[in-house]
N, C-alpha and C. Protein backbone atom coordinates (compact mmCIF):
# COMPACT_ATOMS: atom_id res chain seq x y z
N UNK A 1 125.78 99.80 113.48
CA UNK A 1 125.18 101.09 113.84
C UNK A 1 126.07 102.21 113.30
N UNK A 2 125.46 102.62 112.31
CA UNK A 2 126.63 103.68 111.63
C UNK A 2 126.27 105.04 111.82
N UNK A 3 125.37 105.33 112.75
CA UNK A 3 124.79 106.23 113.27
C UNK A 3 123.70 106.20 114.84
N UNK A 4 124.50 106.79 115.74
CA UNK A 4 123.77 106.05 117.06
C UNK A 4 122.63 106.82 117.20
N UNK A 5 121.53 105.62 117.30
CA UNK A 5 120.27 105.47 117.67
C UNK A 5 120.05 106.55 119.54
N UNK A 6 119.17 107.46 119.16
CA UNK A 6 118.47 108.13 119.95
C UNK A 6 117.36 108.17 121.05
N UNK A 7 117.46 107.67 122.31
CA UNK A 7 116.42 107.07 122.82
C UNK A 7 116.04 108.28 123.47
N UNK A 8 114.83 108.64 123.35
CA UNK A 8 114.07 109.83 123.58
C UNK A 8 113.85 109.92 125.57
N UNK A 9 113.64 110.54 126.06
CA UNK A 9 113.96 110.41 127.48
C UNK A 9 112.77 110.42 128.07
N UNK A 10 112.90 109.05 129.06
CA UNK A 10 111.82 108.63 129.95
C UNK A 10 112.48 107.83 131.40
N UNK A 11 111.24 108.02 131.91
CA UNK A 11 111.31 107.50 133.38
C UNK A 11 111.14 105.93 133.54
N UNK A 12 110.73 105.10 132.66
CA UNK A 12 110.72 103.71 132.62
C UNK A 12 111.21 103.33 134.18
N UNK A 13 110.69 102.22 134.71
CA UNK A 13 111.79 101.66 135.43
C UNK A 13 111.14 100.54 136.23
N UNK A 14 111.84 99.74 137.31
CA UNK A 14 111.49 98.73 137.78
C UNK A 14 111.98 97.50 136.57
N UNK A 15 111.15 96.28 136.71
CA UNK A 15 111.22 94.96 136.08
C UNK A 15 109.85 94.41 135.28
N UNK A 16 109.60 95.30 134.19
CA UNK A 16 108.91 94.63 133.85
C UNK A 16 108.22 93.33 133.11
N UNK A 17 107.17 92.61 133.51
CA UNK A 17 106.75 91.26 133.10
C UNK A 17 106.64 91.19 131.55
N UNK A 18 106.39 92.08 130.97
CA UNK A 18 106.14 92.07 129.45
C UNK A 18 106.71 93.41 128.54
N UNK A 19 107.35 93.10 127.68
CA UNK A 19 108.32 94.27 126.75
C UNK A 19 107.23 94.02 125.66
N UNK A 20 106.55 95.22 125.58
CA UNK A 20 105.50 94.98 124.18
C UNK A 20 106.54 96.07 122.68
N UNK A 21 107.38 95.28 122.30
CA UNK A 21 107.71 96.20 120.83
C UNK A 21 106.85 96.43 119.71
N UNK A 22 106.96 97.86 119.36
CA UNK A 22 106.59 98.11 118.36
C UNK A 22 107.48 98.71 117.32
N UNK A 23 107.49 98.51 116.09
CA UNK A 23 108.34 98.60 115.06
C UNK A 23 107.14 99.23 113.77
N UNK A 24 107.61 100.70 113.78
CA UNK A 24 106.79 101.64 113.38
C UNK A 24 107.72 102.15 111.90
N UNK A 25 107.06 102.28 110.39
CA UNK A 25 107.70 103.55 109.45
C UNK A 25 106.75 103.75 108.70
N UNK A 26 105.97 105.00 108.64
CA UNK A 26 105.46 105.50 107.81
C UNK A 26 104.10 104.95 107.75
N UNK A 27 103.29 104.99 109.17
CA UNK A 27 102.15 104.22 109.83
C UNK A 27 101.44 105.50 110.19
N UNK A 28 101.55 106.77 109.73
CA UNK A 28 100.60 107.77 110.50
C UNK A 28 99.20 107.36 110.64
N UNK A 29 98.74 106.76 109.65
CA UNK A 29 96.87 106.35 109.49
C UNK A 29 96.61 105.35 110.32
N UNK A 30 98.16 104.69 111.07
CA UNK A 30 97.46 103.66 112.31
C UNK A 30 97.98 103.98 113.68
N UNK A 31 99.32 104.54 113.61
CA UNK A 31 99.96 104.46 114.92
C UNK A 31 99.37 104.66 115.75
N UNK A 32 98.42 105.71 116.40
CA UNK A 32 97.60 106.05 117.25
C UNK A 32 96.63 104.65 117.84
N UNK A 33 96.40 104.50 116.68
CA UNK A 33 94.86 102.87 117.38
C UNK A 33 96.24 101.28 117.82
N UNK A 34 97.58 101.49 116.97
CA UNK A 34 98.25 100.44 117.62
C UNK A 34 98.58 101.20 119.28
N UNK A 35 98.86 102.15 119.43
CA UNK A 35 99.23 102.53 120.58
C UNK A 35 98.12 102.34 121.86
N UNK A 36 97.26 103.02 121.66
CA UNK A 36 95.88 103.13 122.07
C UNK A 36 96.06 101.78 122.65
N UNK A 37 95.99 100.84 121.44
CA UNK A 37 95.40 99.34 121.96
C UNK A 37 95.90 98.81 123.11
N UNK A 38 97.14 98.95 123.08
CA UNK A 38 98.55 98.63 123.59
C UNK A 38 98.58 99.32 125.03
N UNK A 39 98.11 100.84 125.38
CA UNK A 39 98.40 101.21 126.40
C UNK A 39 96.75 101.03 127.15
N UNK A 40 95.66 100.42 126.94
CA UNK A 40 94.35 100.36 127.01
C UNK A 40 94.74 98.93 127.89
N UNK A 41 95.62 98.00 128.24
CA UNK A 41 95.67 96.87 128.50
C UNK A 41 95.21 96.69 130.29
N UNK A 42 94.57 96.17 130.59
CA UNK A 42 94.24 95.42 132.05
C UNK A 42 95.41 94.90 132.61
N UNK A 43 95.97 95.14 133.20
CA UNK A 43 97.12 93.92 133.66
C UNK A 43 97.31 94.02 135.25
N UNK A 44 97.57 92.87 135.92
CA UNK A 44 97.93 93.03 137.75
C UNK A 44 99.65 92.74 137.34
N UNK A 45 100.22 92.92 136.21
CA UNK A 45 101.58 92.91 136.40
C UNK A 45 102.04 94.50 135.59
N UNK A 46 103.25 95.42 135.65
CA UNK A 46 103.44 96.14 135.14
C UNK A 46 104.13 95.77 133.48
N UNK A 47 104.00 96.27 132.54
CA UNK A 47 104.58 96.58 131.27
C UNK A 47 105.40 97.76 130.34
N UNK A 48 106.08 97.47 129.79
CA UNK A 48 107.40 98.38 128.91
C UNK A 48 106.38 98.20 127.81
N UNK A 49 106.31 99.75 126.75
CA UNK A 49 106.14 99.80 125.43
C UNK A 49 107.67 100.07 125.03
N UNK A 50 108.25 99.38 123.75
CA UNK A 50 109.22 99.81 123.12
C UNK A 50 109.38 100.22 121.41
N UNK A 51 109.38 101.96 121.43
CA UNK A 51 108.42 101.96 119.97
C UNK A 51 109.93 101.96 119.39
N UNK A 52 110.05 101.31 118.03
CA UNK A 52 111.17 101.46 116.91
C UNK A 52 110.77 102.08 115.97
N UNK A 53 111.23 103.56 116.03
CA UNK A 53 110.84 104.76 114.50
C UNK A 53 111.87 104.72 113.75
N UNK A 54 111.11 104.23 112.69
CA UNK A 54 112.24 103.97 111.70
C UNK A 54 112.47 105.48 110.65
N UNK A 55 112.50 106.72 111.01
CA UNK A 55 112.76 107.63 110.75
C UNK A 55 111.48 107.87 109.67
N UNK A 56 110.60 107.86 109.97
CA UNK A 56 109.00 107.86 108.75
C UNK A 56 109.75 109.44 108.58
N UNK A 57 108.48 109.75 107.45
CA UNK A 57 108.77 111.24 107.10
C UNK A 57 107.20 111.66 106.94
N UNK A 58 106.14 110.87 107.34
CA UNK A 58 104.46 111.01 106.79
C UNK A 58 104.37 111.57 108.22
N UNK A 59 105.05 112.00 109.44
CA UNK A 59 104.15 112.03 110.44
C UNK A 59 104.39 110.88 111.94
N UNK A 60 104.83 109.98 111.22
CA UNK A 60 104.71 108.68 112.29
C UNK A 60 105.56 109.33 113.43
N UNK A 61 107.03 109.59 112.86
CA UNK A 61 107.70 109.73 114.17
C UNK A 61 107.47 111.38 115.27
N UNK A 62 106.75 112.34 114.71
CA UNK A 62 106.36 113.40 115.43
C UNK A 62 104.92 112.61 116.72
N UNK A 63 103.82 111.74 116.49
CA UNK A 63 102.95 111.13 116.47
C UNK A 63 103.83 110.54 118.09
N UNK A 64 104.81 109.70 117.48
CA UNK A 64 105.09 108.68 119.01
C UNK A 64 105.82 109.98 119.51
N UNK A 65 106.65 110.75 119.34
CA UNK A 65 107.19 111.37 120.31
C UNK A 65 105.99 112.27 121.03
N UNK A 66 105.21 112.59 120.59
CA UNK A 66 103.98 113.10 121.13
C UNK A 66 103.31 111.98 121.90
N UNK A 67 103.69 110.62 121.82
CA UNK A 67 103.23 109.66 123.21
C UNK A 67 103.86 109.20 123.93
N UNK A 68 105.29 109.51 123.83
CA UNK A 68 106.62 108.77 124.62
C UNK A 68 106.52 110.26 125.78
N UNK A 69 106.04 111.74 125.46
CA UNK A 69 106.01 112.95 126.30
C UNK A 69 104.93 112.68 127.11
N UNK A 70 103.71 111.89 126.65
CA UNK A 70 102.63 111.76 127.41
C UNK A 70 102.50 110.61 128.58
N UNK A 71 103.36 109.56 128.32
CA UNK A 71 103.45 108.12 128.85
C UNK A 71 105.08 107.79 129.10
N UNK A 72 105.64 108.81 129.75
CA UNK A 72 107.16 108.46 129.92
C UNK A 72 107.37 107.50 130.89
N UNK A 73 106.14 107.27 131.83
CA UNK A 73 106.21 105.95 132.91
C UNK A 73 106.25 104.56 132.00
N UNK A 74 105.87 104.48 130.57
CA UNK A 74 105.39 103.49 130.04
C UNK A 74 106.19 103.57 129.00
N UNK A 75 107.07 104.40 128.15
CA UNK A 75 106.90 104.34 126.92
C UNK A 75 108.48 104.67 127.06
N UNK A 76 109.28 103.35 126.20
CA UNK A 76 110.76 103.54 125.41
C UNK A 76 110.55 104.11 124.01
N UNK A 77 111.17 105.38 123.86
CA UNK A 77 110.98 105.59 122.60
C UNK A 77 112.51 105.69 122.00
N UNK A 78 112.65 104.82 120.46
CA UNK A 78 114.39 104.45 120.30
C UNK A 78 113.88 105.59 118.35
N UNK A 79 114.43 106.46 118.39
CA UNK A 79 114.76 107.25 117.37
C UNK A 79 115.65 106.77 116.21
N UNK A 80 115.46 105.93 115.25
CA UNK A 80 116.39 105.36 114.29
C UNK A 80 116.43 106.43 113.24
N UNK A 81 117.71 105.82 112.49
CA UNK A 81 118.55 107.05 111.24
C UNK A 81 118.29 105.86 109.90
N UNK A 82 118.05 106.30 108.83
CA UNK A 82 118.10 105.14 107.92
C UNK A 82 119.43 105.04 107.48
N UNK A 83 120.25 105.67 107.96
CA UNK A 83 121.76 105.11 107.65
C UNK A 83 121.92 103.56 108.12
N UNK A 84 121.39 103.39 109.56
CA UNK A 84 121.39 102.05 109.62
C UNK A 84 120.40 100.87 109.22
N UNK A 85 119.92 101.60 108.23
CA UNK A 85 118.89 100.22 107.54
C UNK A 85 119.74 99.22 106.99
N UNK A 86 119.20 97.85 107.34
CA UNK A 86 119.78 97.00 106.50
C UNK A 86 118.73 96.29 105.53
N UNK A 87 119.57 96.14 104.46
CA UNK A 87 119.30 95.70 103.02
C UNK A 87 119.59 94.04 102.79
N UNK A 88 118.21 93.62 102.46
CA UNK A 88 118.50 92.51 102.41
C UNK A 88 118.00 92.14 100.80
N UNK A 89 119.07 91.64 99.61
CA UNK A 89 118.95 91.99 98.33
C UNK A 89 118.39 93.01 97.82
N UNK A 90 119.25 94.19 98.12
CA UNK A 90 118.75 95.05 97.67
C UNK A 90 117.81 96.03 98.11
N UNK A 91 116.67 95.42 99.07
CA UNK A 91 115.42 96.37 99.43
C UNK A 91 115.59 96.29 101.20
N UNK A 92 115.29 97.70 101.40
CA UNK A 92 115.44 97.87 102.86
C UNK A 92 114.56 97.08 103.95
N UNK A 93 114.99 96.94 104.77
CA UNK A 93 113.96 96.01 105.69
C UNK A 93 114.00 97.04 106.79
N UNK A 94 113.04 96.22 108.13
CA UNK A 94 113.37 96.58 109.39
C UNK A 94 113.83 95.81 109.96
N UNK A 95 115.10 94.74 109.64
CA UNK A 95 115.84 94.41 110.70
C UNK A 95 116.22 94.92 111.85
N UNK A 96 117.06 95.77 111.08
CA UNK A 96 118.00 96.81 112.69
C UNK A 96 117.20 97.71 113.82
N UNK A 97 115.69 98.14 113.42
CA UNK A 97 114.55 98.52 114.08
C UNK A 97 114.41 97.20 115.42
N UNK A 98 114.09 96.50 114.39
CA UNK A 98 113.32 95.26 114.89
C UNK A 98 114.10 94.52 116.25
N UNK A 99 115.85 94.34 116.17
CA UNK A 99 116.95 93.69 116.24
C UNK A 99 117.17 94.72 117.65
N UNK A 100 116.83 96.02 117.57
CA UNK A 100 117.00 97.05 118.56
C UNK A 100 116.18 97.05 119.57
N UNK A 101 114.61 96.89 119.12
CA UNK A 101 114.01 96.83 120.13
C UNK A 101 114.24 95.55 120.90
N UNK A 102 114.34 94.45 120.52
CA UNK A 102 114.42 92.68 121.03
C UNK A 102 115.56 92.94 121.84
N UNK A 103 116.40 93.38 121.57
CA UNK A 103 117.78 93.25 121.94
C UNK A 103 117.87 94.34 123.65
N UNK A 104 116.64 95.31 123.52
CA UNK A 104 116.56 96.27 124.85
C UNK A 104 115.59 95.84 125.82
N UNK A 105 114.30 94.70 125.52
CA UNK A 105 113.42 94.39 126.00
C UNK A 105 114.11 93.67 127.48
N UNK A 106 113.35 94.02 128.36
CA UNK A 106 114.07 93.34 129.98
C UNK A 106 112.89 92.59 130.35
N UNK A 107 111.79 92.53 129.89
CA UNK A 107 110.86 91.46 130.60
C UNK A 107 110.90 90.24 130.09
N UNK A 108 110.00 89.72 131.32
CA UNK A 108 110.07 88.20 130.71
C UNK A 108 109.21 87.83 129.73
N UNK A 109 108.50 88.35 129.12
CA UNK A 109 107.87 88.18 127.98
C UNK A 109 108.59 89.74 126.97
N UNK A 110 107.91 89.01 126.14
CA UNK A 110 107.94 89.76 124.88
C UNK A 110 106.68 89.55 123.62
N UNK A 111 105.73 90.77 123.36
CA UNK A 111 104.96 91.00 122.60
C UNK A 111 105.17 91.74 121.31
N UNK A 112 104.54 91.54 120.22
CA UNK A 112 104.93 92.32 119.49
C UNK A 112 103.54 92.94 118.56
N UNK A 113 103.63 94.16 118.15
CA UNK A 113 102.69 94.93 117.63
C UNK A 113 103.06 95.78 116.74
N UNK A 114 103.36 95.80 115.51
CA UNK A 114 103.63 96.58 114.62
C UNK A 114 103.10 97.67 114.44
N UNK A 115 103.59 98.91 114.01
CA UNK A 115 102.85 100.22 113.54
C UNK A 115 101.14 100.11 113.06
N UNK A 116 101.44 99.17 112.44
CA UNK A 116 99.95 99.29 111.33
C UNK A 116 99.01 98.10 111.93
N UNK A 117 99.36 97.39 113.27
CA UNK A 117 98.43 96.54 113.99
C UNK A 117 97.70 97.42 114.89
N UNK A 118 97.00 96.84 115.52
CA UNK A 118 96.09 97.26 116.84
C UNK A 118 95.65 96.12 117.49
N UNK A 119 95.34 96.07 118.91
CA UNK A 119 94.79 95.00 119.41
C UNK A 119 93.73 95.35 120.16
N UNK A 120 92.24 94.75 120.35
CA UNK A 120 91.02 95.10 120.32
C UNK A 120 90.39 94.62 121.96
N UNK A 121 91.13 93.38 122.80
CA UNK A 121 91.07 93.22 123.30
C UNK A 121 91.81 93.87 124.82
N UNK A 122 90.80 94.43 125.87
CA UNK A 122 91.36 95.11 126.74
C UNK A 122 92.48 93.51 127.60
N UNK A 123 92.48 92.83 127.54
CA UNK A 123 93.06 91.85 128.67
C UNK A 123 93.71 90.69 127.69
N UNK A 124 93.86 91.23 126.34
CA UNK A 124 94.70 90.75 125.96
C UNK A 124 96.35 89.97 126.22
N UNK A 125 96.91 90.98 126.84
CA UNK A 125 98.23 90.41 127.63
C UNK A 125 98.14 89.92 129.05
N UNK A 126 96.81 90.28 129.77
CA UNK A 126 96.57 89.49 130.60
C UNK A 126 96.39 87.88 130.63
N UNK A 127 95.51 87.38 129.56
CA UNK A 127 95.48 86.28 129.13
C UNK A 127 96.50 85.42 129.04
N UNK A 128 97.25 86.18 128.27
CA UNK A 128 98.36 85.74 127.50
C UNK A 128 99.37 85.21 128.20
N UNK A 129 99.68 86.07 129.28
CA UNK A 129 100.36 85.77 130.68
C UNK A 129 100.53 84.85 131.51
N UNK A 130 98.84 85.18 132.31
CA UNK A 130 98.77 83.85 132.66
C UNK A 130 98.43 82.05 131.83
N UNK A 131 98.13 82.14 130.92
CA UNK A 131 98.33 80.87 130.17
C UNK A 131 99.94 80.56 130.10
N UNK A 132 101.15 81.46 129.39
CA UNK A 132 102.48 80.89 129.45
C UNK A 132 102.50 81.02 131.08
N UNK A 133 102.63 81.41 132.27
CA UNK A 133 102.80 80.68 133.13
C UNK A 133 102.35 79.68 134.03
N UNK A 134 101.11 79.38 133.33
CA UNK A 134 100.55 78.35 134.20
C UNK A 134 101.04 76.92 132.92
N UNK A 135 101.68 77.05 131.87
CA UNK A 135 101.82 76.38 131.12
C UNK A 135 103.54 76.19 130.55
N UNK A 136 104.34 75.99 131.63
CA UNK A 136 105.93 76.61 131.83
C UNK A 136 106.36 75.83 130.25
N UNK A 137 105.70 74.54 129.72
CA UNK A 137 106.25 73.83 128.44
C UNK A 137 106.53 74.40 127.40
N UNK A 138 105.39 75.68 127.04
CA UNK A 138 104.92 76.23 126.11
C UNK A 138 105.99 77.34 125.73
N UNK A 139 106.59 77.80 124.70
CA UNK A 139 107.55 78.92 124.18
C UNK A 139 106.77 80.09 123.70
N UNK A 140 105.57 80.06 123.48
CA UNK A 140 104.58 81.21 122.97
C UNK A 140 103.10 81.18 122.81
N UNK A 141 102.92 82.13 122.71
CA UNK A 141 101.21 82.47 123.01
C UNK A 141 100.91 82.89 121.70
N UNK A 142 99.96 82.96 120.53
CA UNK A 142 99.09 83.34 119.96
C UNK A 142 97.80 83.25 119.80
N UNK A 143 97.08 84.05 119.47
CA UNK A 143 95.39 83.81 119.11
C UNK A 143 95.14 84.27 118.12
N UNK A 144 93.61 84.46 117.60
CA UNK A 144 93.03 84.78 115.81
C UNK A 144 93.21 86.24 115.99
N UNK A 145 93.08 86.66 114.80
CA UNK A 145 93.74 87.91 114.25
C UNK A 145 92.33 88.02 112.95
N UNK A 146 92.23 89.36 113.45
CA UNK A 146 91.60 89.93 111.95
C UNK A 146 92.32 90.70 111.14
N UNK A 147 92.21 90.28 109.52
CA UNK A 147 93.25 91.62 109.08
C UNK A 147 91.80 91.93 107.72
N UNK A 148 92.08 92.98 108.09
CA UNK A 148 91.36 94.04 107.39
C UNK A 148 92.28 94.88 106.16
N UNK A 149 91.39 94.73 104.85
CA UNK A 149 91.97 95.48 103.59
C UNK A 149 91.26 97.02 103.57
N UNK A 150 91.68 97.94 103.90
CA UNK A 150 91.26 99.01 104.08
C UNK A 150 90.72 99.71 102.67
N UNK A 151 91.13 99.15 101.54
CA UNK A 151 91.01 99.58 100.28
C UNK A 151 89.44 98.25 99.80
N UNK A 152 89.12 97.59 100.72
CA UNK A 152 88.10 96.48 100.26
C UNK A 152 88.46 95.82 98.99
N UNK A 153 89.34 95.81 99.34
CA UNK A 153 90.22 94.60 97.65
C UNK A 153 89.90 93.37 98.07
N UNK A 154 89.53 92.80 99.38
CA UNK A 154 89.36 91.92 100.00
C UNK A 154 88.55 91.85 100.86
N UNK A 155 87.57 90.76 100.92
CA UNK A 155 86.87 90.53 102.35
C UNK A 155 88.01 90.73 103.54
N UNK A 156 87.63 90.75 105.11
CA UNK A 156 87.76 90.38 106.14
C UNK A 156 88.59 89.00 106.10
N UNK A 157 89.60 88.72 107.11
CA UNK A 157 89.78 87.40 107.42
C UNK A 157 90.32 86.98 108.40
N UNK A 158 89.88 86.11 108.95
CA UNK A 158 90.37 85.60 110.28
C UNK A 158 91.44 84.61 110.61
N UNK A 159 92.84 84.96 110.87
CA UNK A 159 93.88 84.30 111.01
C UNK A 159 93.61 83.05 111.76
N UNK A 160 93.58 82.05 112.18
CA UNK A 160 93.99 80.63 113.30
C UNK A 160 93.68 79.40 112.89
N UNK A 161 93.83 78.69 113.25
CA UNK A 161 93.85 77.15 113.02
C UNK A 161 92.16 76.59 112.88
N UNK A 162 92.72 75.66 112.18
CA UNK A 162 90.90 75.04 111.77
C UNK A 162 90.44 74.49 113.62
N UNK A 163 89.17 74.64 113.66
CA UNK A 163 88.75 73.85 114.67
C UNK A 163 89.80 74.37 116.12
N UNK A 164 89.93 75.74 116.02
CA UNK A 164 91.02 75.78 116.95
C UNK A 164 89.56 76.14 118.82
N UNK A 165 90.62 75.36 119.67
CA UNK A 165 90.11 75.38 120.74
C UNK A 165 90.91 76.33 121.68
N UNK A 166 90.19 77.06 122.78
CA UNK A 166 90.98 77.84 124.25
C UNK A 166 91.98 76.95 124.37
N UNK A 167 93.28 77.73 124.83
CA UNK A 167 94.12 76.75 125.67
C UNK A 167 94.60 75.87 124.82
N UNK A 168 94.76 75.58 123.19
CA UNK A 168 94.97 74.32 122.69
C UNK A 168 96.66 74.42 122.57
N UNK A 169 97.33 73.38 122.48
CA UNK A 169 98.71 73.29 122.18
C UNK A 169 99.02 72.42 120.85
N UNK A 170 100.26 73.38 120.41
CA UNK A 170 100.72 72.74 119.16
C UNK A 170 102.24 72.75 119.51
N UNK A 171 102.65 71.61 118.62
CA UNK A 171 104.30 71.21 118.26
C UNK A 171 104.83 71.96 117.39
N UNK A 172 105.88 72.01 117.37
CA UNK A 172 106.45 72.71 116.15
C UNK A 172 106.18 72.03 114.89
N UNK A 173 106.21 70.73 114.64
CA UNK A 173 105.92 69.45 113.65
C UNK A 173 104.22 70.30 113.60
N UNK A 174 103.02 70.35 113.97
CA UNK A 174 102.08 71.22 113.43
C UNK A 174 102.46 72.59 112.71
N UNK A 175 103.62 73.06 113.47
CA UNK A 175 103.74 74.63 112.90
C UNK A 175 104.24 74.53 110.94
N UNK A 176 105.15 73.48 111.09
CA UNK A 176 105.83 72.66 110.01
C UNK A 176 104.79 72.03 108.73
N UNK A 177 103.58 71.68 109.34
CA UNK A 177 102.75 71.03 108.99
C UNK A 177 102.07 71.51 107.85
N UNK A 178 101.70 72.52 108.65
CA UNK A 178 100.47 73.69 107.94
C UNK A 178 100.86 74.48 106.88
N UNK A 179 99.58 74.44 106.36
CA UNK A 179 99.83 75.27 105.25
C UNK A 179 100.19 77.01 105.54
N UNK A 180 99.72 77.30 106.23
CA UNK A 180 99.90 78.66 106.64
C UNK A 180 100.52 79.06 108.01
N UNK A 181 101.57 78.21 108.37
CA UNK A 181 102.11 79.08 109.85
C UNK A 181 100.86 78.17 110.94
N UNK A 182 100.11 77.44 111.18
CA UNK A 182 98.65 77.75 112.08
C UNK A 182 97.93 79.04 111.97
N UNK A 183 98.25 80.10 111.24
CA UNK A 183 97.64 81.22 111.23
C UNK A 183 98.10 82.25 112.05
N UNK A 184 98.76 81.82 112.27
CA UNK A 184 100.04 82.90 113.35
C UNK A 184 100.50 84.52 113.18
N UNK A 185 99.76 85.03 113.79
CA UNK A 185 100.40 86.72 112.97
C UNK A 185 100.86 87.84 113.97
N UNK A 186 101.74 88.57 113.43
CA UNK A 186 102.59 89.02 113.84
C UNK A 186 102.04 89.73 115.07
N UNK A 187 101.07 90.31 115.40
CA UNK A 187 100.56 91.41 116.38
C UNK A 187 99.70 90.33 117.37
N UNK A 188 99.89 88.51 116.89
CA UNK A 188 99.38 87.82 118.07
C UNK A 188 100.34 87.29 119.22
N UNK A 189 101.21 87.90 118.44
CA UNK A 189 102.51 86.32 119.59
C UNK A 189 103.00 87.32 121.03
N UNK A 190 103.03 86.33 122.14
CA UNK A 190 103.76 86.84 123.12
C UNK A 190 104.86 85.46 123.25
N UNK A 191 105.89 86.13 123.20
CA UNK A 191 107.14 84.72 123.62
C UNK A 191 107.94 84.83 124.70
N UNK A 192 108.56 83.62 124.98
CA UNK A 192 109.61 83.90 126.52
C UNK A 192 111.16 84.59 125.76
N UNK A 193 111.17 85.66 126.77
CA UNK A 193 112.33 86.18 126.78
C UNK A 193 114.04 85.21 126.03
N UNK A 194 113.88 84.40 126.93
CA UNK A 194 115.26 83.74 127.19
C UNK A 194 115.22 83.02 125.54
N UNK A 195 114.14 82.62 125.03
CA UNK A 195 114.32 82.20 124.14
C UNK A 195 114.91 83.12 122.96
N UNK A 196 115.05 84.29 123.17
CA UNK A 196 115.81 85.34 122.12
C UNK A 196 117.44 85.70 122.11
N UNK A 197 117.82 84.32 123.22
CA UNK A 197 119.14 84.61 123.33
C UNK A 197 120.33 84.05 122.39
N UNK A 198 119.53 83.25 121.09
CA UNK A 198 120.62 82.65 120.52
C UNK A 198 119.54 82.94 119.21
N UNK A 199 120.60 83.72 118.26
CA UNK A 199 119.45 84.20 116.91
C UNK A 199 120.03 83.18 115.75
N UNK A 200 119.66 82.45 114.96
CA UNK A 200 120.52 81.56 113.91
C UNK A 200 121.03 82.81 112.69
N UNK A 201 122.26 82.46 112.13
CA UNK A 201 122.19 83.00 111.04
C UNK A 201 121.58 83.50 110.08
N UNK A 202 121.13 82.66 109.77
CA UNK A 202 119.60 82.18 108.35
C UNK A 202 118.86 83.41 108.83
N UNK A 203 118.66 83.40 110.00
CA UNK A 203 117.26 84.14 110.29
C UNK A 203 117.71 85.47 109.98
N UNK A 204 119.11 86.16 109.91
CA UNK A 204 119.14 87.66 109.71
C UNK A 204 119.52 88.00 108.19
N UNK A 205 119.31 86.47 107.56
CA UNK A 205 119.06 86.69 106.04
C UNK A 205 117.23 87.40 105.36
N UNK A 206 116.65 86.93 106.59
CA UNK A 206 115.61 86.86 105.79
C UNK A 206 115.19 87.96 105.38
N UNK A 207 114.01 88.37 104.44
CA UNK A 207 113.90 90.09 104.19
C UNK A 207 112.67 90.29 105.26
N UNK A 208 111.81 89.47 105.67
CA UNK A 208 111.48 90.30 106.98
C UNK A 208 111.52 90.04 108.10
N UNK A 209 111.95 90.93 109.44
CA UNK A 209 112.05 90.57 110.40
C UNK A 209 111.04 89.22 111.74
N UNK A 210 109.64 89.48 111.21
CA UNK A 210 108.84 88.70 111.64
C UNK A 210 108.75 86.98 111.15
N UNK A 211 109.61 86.75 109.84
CA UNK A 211 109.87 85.61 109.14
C UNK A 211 109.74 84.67 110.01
């Protein structure tokens, strides 16, 4: 940290069940509908948003501080400097964004939603919830994902596993398996906390944080 990170001032508090991070730069054309999605959620447990501005210059970071003033019961907002970007060969990543928010999250879950995601479902993290606890074996939650080419360079497509069923469970040896992850994407996963307590090396090689 070669420049200390700024956490914008809020009332947060208590214990909450789910730390939803978001890791935001230069997302003005989405931030609003990821937020939206995010604070739109059903839940009988309380939740932390934790936004990571990676110092955008389009707009993004005026945008969340204009929702961290509106939602200070709900909303960590962490102000990053690109002095502390780290470079991984050469090209900047969002590690240290990414590494900041994980590292402040206090619930027992952890969600994640990038700047340029949204999630469509109101009871989304409700779901999500109760399946990892009625299912203590399990290390994470995902479901299908649409990703949309806004430029129509591409059809529509729907992230998940062939033949995938409610409730289904996979091994890591499936995750290993597949050609694509199971279809796993970044704005689907909710994981257990505790499991973020030991990071491997390798992994803060990679160039992106979601790797």
């Amino acid at each position: 940290e070669h420049k200390p990170v700024q956490e914008h001032p809020h009332q947060v508090g208590g214990q909450p069940m789910v730390s939803v991070c978001v890791m935001t730069y230069n997302h003005v054309n989405y931030i609003k509908h990821c937020l939206d999605g995010i604070l739109m959620q059903e839940t009988d447990f309380p939740f932390e948003i934790l936004i990571g501005e990676d110092d955008s210059k389009d707009g993004t970071r005026e945008i969340c501080v204009e929702y961290a003033c509106r939602y200070p019961n709900k909303i960590r907002l962490f102000l990053h400097h690109r002095e502390n970007n780290i470079a991984v060969n050469g090209t900047p990543t969002g590690w240290f964004n990414s590494m900041y928010c994980l590292y402040n999250s206090v619930g027992k879950y952890i969600a994640l939603c990038e700047g340029d995601d949204y999630w469509v479902d109101h009871q989304k993290l409700q779901k999500q919830v109760d399946f990892m606890e009625q299912n203590v074996d399990c290390s994470l939650s995902f479901h299908p994902a649409r990703v949309t080419y806004e430029d129509n360079s591409y059809p529509d497509k729907i992230f998940k596993p062939s033949d995938l069923e409610v409730g289904q469970k996979f091994t890591l040896l499936d995750f290993i398996s597949s050609d694509d992850g199971l279809g796993i994407t970044t704005a689907s996963v909710l994981f257990r906390i505790n499991l973020f307590k030991q990071i491997p090396d390798w992994l803060l090689q990679a160039p992106y944080g979601d790797a």
